[in-house]
C-alpha atoms as a PDB file:
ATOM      1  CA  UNK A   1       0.000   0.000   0.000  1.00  0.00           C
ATOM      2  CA  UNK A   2       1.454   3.422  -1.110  1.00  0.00           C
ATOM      3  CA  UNK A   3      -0.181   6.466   0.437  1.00  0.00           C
ATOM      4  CA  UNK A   4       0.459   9.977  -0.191  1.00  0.00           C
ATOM      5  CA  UNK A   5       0.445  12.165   2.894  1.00  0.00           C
ATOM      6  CA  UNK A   6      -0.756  15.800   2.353  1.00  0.00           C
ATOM      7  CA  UNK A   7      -0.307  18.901   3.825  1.00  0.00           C
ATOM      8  CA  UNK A   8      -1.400  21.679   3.094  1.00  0.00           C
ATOM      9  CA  UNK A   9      -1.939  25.487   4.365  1.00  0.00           C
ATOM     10  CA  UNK A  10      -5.791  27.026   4.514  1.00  0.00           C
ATOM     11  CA  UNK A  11      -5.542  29.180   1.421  1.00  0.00           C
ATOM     12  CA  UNK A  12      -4.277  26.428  -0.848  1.00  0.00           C
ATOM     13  CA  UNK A  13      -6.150  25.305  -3.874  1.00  0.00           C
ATOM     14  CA  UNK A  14      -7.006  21.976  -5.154  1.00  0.00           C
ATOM     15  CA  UNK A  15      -4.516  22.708  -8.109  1.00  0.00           C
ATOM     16  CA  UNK A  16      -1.872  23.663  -4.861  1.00  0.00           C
ATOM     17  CA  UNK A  17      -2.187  19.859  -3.631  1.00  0.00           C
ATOM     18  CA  UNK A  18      -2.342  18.498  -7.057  1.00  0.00           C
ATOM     19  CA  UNK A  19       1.052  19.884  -7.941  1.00  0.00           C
ATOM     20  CA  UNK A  20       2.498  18.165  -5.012  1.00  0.00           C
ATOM     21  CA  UNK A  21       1.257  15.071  -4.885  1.00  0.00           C
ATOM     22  CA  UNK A  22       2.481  15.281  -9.106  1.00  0.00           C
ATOM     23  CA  UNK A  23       6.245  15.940  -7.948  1.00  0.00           C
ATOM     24  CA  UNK A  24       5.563  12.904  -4.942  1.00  0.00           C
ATOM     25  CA  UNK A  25       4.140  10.127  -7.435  1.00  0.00           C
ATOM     26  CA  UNK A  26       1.733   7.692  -7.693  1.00  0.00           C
ATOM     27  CA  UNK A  27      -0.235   6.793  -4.197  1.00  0.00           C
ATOM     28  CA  UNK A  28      -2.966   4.137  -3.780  1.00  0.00           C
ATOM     29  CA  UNK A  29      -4.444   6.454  -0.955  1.00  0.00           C
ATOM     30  CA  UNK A  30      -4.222  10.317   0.347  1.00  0.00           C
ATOM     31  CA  UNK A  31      -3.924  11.055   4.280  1.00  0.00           C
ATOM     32  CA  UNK A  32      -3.652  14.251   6.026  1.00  0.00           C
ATOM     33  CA  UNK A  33      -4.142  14.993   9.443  1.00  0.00           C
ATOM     34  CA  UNK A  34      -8.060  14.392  11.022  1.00  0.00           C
ATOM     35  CA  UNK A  35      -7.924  18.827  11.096  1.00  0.00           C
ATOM     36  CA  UNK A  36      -7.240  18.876   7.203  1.00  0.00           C
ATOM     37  CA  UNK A  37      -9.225  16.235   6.122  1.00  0.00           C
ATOM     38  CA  UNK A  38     -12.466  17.411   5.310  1.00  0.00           C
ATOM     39  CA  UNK A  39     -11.378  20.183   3.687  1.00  0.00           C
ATOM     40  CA  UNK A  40     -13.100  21.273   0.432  1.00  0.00           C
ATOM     41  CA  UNK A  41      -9.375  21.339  -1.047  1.00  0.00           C
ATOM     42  CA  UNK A  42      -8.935  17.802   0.263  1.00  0.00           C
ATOM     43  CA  UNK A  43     -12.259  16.486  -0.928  1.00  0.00           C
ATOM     44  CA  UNK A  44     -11.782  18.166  -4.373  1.00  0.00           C
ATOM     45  CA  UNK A  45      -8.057  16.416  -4.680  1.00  0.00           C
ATOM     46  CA  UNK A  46      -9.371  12.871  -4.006  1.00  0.00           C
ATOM     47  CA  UNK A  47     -12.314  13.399  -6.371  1.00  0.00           C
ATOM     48  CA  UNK A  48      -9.893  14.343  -9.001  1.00  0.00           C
ATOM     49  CA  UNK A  49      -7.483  11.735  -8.229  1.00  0.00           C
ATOM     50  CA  UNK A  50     -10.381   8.998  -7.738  1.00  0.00           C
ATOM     51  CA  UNK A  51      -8.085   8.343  -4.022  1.00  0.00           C
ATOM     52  CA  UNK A  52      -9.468   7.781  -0.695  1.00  0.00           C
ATOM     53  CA  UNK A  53      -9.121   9.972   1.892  1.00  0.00           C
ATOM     54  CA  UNK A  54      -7.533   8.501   5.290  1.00  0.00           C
ATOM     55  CA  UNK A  55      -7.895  10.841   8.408  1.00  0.00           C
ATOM     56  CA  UNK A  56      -5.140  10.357  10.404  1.00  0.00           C
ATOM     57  CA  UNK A  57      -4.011  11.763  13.785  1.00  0.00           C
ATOM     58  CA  UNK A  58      -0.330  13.000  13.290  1.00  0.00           C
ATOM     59  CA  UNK A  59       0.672  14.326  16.641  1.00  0.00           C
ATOM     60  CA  UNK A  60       3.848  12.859  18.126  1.00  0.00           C
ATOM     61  CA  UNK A  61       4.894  10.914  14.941  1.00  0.00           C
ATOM     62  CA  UNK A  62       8.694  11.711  14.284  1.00  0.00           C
ATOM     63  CA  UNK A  63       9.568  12.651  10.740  1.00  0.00           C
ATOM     64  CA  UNK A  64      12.689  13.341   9.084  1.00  0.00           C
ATOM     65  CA  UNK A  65      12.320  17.124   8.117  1.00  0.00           C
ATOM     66  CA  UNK A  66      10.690  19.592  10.538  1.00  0.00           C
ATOM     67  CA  UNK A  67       9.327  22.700  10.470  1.00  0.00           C
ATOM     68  CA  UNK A  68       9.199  24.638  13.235  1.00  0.00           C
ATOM     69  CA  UNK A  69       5.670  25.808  12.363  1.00  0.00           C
ATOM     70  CA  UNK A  70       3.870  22.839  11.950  1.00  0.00           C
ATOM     71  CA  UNK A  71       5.134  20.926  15.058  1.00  0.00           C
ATOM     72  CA  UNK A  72       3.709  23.861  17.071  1.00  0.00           C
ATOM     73  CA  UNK A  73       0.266  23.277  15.239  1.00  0.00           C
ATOM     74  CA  UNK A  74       0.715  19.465  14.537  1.00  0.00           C
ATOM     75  CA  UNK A  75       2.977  18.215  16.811  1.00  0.00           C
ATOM     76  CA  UNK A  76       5.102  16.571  14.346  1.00  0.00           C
ATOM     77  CA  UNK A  77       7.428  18.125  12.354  1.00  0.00           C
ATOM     78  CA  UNK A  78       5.679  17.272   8.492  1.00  0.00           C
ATOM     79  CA  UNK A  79       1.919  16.487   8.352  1.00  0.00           C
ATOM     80  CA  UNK A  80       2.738  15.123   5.008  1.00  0.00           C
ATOM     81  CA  UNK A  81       5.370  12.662   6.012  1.00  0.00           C
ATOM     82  CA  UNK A  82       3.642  11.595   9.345  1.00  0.00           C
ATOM     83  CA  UNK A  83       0.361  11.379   7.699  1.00  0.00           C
ATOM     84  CA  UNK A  84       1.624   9.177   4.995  1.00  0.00           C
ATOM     85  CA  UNK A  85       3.435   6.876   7.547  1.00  0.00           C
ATOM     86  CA  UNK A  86       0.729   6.723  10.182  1.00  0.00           C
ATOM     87  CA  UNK A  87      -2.203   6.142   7.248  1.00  0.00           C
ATOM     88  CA  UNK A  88       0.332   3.522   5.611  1.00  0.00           C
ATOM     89  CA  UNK A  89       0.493   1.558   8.666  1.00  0.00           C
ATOM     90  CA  UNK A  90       2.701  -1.426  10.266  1.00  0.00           C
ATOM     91  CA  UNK A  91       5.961  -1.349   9.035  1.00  0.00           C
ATOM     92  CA  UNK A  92       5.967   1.956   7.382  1.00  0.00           C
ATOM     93  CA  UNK A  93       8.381   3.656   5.824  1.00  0.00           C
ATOM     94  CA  UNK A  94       8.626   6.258   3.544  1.00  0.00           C
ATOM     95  CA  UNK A  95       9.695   6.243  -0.031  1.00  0.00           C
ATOM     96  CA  UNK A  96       9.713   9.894  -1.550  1.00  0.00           C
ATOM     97  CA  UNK A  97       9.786  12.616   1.918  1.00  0.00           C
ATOM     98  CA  UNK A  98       8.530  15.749   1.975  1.00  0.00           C
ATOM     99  CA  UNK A  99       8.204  17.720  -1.475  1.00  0.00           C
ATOM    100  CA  UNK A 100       7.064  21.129  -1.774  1.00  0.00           C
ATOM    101  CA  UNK A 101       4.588  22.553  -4.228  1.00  0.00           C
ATOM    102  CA  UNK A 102       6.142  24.847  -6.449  1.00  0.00           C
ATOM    103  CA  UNK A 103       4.352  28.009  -4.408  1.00  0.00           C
ATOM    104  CA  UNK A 104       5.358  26.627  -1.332  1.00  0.00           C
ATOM    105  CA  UNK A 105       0.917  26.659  -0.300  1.00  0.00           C
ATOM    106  CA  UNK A 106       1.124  22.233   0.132  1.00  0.00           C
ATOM    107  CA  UNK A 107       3.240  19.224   0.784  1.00  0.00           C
ATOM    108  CA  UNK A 108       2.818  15.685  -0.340  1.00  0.00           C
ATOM    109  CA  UNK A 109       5.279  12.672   0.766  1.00  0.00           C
ATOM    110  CA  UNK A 110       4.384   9.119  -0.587  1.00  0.00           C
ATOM    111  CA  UNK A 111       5.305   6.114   2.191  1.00  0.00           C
ATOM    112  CA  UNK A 112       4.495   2.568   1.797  1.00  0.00           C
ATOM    113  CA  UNK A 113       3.002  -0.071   4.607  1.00  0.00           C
ATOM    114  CA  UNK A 114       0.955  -2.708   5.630  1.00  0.00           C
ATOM    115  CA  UNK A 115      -1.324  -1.016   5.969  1.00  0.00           C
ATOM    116  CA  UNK A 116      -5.338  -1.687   4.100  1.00  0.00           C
END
C-alpha cells in the first residue's frame, strides 16, 4: 500500500495539492491529518485523483524534516510525512519525503506499509 500524505496550508487550492502530490508520485491512498481532512481542497483532490481519503491523527509521529511551524500546530514536524506513515500503517516507511509545491501553499510525501 502506497499512500500519499498531504499537507497543506488554509488558502491552498485543489490545483496547490495536485502539484504536489504530481512531484511525490503515484499513491494508492491520500492522508492528512483528522484537522485537514475534510477540507473542500482535500475532498476536491481525491475526487480528481479517484483516491481515498484517510484521516489520520499526526501528533507525536517523528519525521525526518521539521518545520518549526507545523510541530507547534501538529505536533510533528511534516503532516505530510507523518500522515503518509501513520495512514500507511505497520511497518511503514517512507519512499519519496517531503516535497514542496512549487508556491510553497502544500506538501505531499508518498510512504508505503501494511497497511489496508
Amino acid at each position: 500500500m502506497r499512500v500519499a500524505g498531504i499537507g497543506f496550508r488554509g488558502a491552498a487550492t485543489v490545483d496547490d495539492l495536485a502539484a504536489a502530490l504530481a512531484l511525490a508520485g503515484d499513491a494508492d491512498a491520500l492522508a492528512t491529518d483528522t484537522s485537514k481532512a475534510g477540507a473542500a481542497v482535500m475532498l476536491a483532490l481525491a475526487a480528481r485523483t479517484g483516491l481515498a481519503v484517510r484521516a489520520v491523527d499526526v501528533s507525536g509521529t517523528a519525521t525526518p524534516t521539521a518545520s518549526v511551524r507545523v510541530t507547534e500546530a501538529f505536533g510533528t514536524g511534516s503532516v505530510a510525512e507523518a500522515a503518509a506513515l501513520v495512514a500507511a500503517g505497520r511497518n511503514a516507511r517512507l519512499v519519496v519525503g517531503r516535497v514542496v509545491a512549487p508556491n510553497g501553499m502544500a506538501t505531499a510525501a508518498i510512504a508505503e506499509g501494511d497497511g489496508a
